[in-house]
C-alpha atoms as a PDB file:
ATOM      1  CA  UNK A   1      14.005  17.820  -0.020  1.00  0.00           C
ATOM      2  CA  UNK A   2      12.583  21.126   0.334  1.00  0.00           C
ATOM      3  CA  UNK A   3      12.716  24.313   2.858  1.00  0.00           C
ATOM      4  CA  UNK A   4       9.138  24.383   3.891  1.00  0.00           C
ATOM      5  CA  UNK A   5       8.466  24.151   7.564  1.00  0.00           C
ATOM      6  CA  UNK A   6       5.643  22.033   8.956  1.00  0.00           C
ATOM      7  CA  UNK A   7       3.422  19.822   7.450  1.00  0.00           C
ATOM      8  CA  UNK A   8      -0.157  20.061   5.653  1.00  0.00           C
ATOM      9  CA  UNK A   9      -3.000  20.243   8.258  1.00  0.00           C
ATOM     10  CA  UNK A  10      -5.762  17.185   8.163  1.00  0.00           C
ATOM     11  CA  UNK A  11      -8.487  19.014   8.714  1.00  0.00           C
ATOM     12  CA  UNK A  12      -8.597  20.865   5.272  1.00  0.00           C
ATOM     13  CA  UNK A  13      -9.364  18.272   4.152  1.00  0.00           C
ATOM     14  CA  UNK A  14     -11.811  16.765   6.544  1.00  0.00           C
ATOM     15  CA  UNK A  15     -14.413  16.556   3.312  1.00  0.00           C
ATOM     16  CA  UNK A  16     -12.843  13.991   1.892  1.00  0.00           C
ATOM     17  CA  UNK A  17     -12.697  11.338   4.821  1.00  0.00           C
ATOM     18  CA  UNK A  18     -16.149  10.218   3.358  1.00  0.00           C
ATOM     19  CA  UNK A  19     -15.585   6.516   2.133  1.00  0.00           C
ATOM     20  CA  UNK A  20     -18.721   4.411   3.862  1.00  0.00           C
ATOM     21  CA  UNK A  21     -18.660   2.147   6.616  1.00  0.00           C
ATOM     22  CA  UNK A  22     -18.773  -1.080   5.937  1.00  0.00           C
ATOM     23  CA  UNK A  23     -21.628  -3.273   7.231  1.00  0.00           C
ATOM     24  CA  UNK A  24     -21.312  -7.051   7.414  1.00  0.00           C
ATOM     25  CA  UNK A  25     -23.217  -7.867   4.388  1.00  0.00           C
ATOM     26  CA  UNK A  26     -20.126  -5.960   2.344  1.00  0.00           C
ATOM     27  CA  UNK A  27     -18.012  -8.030   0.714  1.00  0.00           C
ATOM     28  CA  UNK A  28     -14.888  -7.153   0.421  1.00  0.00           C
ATOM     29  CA  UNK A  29     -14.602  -4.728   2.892  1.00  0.00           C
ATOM     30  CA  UNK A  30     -11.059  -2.819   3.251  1.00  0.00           C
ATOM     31  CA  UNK A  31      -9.473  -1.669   6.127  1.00  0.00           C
ATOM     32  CA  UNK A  32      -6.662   0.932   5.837  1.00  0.00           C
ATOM     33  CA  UNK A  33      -3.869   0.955   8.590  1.00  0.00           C
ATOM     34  CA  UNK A  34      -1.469   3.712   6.976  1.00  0.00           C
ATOM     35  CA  UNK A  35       1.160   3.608   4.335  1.00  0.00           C
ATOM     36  CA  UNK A  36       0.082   0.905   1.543  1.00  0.00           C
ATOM     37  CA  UNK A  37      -1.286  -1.621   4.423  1.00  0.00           C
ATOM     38  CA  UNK A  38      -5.077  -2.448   3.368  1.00  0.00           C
ATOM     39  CA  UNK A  39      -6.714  -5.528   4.851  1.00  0.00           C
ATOM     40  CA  UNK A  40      -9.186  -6.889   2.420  1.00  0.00           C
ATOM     41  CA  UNK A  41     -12.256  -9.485   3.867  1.00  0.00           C
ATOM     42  CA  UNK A  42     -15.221 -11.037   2.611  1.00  0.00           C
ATOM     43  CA  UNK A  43     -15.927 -12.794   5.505  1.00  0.00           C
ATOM     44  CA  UNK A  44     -14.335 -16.140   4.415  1.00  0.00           C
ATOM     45  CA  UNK A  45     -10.943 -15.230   2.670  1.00  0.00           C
ATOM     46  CA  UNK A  46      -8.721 -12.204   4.065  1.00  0.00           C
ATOM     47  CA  UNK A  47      -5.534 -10.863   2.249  1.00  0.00           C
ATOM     48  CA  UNK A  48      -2.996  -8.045   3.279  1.00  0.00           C
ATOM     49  CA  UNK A  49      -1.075  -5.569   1.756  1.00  0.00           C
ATOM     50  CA  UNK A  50       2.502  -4.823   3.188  1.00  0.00           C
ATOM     51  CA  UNK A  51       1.224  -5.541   6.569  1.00  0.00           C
ATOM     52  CA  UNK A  52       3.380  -2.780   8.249  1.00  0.00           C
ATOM     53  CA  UNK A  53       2.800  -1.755  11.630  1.00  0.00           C
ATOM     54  CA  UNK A  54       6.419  -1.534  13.174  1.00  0.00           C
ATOM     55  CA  UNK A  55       6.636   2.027  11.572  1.00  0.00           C
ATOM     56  CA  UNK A  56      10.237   2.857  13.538  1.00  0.00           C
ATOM     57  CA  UNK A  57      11.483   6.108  13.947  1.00  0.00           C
ATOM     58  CA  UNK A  58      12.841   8.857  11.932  1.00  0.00           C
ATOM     59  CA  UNK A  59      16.618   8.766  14.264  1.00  0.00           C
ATOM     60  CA  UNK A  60      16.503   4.649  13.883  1.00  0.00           C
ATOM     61  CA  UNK A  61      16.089   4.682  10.496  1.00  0.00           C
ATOM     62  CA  UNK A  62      18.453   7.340   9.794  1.00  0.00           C
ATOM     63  CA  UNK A  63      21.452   6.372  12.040  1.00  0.00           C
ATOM     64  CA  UNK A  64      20.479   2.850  13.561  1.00  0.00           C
ATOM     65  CA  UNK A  65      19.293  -0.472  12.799  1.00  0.00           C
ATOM     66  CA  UNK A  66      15.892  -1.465  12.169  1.00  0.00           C
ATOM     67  CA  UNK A  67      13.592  -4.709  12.621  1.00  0.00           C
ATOM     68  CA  UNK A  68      10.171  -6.193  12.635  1.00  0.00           C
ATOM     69  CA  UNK A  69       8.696  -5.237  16.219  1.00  0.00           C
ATOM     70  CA  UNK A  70       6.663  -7.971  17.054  1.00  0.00           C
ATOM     71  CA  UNK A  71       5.022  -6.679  20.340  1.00  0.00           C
ATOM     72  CA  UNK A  72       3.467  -3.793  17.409  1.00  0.00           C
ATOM     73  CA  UNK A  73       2.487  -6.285  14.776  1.00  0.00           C
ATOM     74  CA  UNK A  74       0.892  -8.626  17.827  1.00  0.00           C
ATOM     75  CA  UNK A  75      -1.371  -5.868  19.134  1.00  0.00           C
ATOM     76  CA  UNK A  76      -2.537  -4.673  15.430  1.00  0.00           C
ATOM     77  CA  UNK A  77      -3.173  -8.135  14.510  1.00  0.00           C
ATOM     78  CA  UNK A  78      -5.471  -8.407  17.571  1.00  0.00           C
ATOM     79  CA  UNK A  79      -7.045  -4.708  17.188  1.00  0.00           C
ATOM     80  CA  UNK A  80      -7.869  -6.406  13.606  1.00  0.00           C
ATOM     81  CA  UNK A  81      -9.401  -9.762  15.070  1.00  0.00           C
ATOM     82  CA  UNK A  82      -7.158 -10.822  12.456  1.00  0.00           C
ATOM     83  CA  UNK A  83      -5.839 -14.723  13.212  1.00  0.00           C
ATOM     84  CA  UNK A  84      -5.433 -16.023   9.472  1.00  0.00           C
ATOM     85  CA  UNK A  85      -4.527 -14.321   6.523  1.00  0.00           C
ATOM     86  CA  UNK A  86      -4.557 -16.527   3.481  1.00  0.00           C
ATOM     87  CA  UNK A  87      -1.568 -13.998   1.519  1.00  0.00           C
ATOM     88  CA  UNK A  88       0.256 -11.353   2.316  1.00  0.00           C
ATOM     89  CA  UNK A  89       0.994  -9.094  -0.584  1.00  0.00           C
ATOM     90  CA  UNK A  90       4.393  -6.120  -0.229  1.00  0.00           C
ATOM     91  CA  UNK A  91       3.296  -3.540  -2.972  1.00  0.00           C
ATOM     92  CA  UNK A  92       7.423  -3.322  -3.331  1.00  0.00           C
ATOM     93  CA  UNK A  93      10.341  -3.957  -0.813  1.00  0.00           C
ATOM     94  CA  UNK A  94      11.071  -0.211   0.505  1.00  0.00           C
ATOM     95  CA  UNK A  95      11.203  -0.926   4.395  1.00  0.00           C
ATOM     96  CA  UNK A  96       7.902   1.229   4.534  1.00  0.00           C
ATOM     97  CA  UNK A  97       6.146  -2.033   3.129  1.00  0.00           C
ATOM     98  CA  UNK A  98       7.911  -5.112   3.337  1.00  0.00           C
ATOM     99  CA  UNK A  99       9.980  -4.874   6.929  1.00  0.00           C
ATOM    100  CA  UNK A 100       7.280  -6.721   8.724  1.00  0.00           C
ATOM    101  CA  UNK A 101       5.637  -9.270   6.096  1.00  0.00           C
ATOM    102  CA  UNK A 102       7.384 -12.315   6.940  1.00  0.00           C
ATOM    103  CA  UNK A 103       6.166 -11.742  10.126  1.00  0.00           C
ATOM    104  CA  UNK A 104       2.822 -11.077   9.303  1.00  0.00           C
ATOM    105  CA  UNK A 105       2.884 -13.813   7.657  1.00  0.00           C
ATOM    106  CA  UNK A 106       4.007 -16.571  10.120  1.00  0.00           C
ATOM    107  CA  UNK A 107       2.208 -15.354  12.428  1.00  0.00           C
ATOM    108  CA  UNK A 108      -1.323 -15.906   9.838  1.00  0.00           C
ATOM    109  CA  UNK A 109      -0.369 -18.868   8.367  1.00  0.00           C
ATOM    110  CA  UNK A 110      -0.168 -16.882   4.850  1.00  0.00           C
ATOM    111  CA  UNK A 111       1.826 -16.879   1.576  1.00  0.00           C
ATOM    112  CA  UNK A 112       3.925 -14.070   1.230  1.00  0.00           C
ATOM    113  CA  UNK A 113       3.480 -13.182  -2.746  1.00  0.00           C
ATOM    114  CA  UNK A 114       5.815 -11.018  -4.664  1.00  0.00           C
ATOM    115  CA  UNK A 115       9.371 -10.710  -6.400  1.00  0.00           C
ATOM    116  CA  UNK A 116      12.502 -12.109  -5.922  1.00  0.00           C
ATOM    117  CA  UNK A 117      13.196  -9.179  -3.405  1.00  0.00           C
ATOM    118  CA  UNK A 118      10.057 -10.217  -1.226  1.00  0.00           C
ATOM    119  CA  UNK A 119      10.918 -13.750  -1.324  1.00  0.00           C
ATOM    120  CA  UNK A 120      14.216 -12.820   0.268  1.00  0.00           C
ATOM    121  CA  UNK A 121      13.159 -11.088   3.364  1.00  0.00           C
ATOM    122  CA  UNK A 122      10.615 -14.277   3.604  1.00  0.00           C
ATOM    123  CA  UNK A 123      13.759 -16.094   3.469  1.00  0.00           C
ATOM    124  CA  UNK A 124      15.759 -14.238   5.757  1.00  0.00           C
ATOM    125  CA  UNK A 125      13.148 -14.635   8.482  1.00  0.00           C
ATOM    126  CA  UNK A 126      12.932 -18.124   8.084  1.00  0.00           C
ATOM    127  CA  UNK A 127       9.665 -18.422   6.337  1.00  0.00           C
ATOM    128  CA  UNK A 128       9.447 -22.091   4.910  1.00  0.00           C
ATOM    129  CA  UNK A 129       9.572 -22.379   0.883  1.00  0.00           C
ATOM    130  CA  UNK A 130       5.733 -23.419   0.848  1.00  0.00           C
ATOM    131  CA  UNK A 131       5.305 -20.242   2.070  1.00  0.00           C
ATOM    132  CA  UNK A 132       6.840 -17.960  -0.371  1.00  0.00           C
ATOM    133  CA  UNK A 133       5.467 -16.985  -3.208  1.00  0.00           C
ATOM    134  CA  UNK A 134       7.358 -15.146  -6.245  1.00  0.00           C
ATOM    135  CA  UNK A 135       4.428 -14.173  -8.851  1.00  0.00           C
ATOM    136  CA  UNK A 136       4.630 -14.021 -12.263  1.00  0.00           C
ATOM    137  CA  UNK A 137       4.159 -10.428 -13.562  1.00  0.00           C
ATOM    138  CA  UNK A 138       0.567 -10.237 -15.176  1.00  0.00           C
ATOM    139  CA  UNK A 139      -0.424 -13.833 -14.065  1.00  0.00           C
ATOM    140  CA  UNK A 140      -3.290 -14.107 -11.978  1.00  0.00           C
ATOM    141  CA  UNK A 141      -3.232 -15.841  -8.899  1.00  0.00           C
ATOM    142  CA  UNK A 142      -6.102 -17.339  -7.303  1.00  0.00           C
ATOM    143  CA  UNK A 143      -6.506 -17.105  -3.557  1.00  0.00           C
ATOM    144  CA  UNK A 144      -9.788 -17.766  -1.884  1.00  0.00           C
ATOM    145  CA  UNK A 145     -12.459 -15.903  -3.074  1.00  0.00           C
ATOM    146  CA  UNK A 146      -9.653 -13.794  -4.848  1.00  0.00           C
ATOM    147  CA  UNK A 147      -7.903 -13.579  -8.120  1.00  0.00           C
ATOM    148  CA  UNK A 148      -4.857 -11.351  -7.780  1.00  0.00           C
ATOM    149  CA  UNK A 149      -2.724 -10.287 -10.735  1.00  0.00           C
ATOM    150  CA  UNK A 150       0.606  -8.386  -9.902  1.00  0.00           C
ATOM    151  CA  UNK A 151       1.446  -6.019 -12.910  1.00  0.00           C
ATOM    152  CA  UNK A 152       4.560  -4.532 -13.091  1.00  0.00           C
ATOM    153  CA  UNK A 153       5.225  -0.824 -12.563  1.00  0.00           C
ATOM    154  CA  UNK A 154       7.664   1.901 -11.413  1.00  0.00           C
ATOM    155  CA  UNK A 155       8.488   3.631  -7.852  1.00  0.00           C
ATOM    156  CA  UNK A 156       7.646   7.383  -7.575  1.00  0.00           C
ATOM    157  CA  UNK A 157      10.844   9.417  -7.771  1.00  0.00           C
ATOM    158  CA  UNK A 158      12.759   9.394  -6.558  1.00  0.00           C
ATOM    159  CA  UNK A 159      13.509   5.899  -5.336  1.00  0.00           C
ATOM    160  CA  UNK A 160      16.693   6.420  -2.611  1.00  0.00           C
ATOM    161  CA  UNK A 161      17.053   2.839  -2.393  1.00  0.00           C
ATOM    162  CA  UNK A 162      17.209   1.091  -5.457  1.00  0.00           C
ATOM    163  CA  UNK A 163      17.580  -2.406  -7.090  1.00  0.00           C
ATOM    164  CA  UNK A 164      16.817  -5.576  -6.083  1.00  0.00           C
ATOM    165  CA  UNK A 165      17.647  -7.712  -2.499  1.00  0.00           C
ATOM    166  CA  UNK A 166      19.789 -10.046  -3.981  1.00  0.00           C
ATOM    167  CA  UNK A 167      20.605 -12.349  -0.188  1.00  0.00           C
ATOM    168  CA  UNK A 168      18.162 -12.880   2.422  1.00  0.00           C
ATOM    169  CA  UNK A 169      17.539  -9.943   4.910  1.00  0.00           C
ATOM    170  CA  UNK A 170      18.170 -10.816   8.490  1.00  0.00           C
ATOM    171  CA  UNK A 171      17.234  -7.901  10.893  1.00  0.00           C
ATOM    172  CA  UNK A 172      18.460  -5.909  12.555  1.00  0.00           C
ATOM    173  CA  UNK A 173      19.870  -4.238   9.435  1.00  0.00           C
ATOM    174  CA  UNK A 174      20.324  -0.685   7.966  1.00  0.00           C
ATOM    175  CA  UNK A 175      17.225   0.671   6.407  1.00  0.00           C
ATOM    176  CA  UNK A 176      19.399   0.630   2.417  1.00  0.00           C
ATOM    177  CA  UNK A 177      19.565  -3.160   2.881  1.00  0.00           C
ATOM    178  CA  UNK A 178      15.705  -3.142   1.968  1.00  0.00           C
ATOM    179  CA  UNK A 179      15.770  -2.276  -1.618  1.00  0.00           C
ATOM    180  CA  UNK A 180      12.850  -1.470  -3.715  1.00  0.00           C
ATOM    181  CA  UNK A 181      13.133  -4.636  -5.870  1.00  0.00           C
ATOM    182  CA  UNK A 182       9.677  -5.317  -8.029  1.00  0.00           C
ATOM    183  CA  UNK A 183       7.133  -2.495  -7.843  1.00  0.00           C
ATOM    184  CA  UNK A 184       3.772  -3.739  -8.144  1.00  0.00           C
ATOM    185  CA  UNK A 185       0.389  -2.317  -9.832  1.00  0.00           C
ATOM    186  CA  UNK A 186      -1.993  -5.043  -7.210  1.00  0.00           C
ATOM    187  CA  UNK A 187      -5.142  -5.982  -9.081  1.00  0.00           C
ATOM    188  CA  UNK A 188      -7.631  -7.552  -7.429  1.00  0.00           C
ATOM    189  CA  UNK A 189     -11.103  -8.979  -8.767  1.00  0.00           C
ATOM    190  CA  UNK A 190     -13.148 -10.762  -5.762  1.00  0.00           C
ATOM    191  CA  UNK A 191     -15.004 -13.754  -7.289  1.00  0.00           C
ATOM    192  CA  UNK A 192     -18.232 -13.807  -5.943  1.00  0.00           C
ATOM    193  CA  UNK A 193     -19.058 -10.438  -6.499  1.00  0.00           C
ATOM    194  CA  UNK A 194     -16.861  -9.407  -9.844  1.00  0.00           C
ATOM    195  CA  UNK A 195     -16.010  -6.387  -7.594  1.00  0.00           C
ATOM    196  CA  UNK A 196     -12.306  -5.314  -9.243  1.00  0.00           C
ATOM    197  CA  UNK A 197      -9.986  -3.041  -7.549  1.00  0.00           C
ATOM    198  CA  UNK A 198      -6.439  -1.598  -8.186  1.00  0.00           C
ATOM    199  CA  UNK A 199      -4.236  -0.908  -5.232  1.00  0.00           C
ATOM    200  CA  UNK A 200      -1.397   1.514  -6.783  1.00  0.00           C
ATOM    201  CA  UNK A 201       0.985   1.319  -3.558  1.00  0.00           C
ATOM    202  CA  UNK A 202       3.262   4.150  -5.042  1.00  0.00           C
ATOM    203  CA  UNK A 203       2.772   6.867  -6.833  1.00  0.00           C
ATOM    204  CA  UNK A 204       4.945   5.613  -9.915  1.00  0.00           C
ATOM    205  CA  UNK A 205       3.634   4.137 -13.282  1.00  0.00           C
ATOM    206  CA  UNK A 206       4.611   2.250 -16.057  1.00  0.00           C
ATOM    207  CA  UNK A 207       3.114   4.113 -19.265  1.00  0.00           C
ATOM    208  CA  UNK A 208       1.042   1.435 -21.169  1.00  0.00           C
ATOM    209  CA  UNK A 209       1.080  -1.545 -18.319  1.00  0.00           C
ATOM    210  CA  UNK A 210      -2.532  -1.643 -17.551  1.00  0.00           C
ATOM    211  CA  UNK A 211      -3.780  -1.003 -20.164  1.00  0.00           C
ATOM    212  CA  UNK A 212      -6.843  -3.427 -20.811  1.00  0.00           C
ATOM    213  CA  UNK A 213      -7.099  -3.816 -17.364  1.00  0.00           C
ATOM    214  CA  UNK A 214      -9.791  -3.091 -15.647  1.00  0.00           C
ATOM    215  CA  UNK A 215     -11.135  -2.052 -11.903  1.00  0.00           C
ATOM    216  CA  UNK A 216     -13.986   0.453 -10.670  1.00  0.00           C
ATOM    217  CA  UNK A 217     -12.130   1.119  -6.932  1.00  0.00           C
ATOM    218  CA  UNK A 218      -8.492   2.451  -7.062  1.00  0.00           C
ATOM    219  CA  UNK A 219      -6.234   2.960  -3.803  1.00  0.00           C
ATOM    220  CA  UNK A 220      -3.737   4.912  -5.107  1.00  0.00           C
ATOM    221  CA  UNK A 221      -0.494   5.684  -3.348  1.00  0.00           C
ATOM    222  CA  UNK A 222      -0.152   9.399  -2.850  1.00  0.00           C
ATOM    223  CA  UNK A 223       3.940   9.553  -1.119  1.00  0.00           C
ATOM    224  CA  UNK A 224       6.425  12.012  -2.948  1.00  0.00           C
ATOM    225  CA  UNK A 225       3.444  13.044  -5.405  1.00  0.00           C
ATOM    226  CA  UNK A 226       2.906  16.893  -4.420  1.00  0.00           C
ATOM    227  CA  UNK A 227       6.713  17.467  -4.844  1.00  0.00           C
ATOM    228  CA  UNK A 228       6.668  15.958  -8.712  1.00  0.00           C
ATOM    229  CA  UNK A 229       5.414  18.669 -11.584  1.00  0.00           C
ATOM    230  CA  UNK A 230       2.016  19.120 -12.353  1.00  0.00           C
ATOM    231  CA  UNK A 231       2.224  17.199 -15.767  1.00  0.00           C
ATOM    232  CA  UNK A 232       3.379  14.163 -13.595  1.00  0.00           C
ATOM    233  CA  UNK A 233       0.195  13.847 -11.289  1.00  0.00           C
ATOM    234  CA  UNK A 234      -1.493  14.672 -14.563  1.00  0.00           C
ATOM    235  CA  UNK A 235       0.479  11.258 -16.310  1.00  0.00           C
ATOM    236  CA  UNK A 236       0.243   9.492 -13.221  1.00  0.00           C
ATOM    237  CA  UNK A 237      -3.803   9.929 -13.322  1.00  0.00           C
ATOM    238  CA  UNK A 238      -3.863   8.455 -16.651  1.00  0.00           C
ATOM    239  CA  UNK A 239      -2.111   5.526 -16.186  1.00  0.00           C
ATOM    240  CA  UNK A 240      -3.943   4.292 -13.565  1.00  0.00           C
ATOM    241  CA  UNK A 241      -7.461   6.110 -12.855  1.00  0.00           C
ATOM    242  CA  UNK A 242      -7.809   6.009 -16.514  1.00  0.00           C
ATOM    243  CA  UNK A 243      -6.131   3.100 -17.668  1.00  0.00           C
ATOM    244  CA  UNK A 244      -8.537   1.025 -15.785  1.00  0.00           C
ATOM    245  CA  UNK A 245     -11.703   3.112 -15.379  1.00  0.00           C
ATOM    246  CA  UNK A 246     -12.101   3.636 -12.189  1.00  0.00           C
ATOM    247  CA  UNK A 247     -14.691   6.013 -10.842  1.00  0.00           C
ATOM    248  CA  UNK A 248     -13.785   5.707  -7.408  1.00  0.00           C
ATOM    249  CA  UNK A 249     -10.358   6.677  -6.177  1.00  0.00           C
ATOM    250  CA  UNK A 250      -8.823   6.322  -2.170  1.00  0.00           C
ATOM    251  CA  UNK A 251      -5.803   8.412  -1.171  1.00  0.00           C
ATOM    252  CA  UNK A 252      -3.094   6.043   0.564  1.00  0.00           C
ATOM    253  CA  UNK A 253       0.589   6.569   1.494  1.00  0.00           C
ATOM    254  CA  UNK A 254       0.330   9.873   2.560  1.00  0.00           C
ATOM    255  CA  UNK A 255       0.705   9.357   6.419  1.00  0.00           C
ATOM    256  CA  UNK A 256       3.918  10.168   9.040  1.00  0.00           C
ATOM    257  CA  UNK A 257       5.049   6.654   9.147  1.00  0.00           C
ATOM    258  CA  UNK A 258       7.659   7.401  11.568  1.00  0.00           C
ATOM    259  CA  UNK A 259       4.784   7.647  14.316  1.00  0.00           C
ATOM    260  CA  UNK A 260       3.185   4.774  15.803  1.00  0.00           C
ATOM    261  CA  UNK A 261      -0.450   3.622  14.566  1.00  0.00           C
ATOM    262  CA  UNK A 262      -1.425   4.308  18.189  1.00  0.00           C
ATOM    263  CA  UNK A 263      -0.879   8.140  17.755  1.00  0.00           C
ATOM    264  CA  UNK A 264      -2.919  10.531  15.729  1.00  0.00           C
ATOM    265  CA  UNK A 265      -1.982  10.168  11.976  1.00  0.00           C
ATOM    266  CA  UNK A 266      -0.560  13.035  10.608  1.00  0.00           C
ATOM    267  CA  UNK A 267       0.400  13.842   6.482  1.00  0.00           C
ATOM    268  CA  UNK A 268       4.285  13.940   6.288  1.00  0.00           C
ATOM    269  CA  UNK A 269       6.015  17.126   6.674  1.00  0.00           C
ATOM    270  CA  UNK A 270       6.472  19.434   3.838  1.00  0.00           C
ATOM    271  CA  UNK A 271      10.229  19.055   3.315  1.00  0.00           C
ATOM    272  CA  UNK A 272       9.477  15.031   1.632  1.00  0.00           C
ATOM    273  CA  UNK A 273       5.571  15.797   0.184  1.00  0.00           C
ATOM    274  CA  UNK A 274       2.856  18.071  -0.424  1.00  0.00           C
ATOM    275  CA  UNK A 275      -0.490  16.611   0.412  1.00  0.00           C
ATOM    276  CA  UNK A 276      -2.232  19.691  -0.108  1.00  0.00           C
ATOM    277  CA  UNK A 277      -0.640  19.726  -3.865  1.00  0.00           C
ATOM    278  CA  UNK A 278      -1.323  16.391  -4.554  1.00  0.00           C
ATOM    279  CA  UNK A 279      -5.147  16.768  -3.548  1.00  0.00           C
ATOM    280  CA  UNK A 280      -5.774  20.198  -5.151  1.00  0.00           C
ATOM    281  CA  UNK A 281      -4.224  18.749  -8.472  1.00  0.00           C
ATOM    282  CA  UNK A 282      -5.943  15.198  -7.726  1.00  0.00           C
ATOM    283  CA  UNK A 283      -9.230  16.217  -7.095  1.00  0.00           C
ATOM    284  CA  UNK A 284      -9.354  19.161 -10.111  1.00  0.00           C
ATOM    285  CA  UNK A 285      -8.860  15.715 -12.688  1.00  0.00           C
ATOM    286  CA  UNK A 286     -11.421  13.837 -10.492  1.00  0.00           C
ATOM    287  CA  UNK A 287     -14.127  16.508 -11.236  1.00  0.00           C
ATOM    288  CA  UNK A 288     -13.582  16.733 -14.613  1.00  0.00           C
ATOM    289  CA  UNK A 289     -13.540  12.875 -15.034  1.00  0.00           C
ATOM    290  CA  UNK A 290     -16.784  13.032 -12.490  1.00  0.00           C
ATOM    291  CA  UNK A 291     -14.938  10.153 -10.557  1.00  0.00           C
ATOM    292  CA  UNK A 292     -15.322  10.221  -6.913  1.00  0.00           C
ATOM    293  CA  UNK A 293     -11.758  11.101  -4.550  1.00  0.00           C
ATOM    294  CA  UNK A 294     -11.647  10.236  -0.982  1.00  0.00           C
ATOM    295  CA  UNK A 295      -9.384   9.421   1.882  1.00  0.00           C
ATOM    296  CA  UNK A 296      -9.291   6.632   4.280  1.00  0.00           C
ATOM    297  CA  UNK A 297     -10.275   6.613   7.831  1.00  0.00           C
ATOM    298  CA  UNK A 298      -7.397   4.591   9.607  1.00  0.00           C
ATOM    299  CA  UNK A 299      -8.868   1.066  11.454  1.00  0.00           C
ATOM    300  CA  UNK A 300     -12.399   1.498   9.927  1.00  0.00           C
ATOM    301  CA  UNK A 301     -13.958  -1.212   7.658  1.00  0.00           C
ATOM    302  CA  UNK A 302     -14.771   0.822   4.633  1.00  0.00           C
ATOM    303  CA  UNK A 303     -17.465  -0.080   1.488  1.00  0.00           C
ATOM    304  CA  UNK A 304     -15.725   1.833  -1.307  1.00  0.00           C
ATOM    305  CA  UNK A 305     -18.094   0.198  -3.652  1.00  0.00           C
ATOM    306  CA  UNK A 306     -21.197   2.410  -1.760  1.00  0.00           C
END
């Protein structure tokens, strides 16, 4: 942590809140809903990311207890129109993505798909085995009108909880007892359309692991980036924007998420990020790559292939 007061304002960055509407011809479409949550839908198969929308607060996760609130996940669920999900996908096990998946996903019907640390908190709230998935890093998956491939990769430093859940997680419980376990690179190619698309849930990297791989839309994960040196947002560009060729990049992960999706998002404070760093840096190696660098509008179906 730093001594800065306040937090970077929004609107300096209105410009970049540009990615298009979707319409209902667009398949996929993608729906941020802060953090690493993104709700991908083609109209016939929908998948989630993290599915986090308890977001408790700073003093309960500091000195309390925390757990799923399902009266929150109900009424986003419903803002969505969202009644099946056909996976739900943690981008790592920090409580900031995993703490309500389970729930997310009994209450869709959907797999919950990632490591050994994921399959625990399934298995803590009771999710039956045939619903818990644990993937095998670089295999791809097919689900619907998806083929997901879960590459292995690093947390952004630094990561104050690590290792892996090693018992299942039964909430309430102290925010250290969900521990960052697998970190996941999400890759996601939608069938009908050979639209590809890398969701980079935290700003970490694994030099070399996608290599080969391929995607033209990244969502990369922006927390804990503007306090790192310069040469790391420089690395961290390579090994993903780069790596796969993307030419259209989405800012996640920057968001409060100790404030409820039904308040105003703001960019977290100064003392734990900088987003104003992270952009300036960001967007000087997007012009000189001449890839497009946007953020998301929270609850809107976007087209980030327009």
């Amino acid at each position: 942590m730093r001594l800065k007061a306040g937090r970077p304002d929004l609107a300096r960055h209105a410009g970049l809140f540009t990615v298009p509407a979707a319409t209902a011809a667009t398949a996929p479409s993608f729906t941020w809903l802060g953090v690493s949550t993104l709700l991908i839908d083609d109209g016939t198969t929908a998948i989630m990311t993290d599915g986090f929308f308890s977001r408790p607060g700073l003093l309960r996760v500091g000195l309390g207890r925390i757990a799923p609130s399902k009266p929150r996940i109900d009424g986003c669920l419903a803002r969505l129109g969202v009644q099946r999900l056909a996976a739900v996908l943690p981008v790592h096990s920090h409580f900031d993505h995993v703490l309500d998946s389970a729930v997310v996903a009994e209450r869709t019907e959907a797999l919950l798909v990632g490591g050994s640390s994921t399959a625990q908190v399934g298995r803590g709230h009771g999710l039956p085995t045939e619903q818990i998935l644990e993937a095998t890093p670089g295999t791809p998956l097919t689900v619907g009108g998806f083929e997901i491939t879960l590459v292995e990769s690093e947390h952004c430093p630094p990561d104050r909880f690590p290792g892996e859940i090693t018992a299942p997680v039964r909430p309430p419980v102290r925010v250290s007892a969900y521990r960052c376990g697998q970190t996941w690179s999400t890759l996601l190619t939608h069938r009908p359309t050979g639209r590809r698309c890398l969701i980079q849930g935290s700003a970490g990297f694994r030099p070399g692991a996608l290599a080969g791989r391929r995607a033209e839309v990244a969502y990369l994960g922006l927390g804990q980036l503007g306090l790192q040196p310069e040469s790391y947002l420089i690395d961290y560009w390579h090994e993903t924007v780069r790596a796969v060729g993307a030419r259209t990049v989405i800012g996640i992960h920057w968001d409060d998420f100790f404030r409820p999706l039904s308040k105003p998002l703001l960019a977290l404070p100064y003392a734990v990020d900088d987003l104003d760093v992270s952009l300036r840096v960001l967007g000087e190696l997007a012009a000189a790559d001449g890839v497009a660098l946007h953020l998301p509008n929270v609850w809107r179906r976007e087209d980030p292939w327009s």
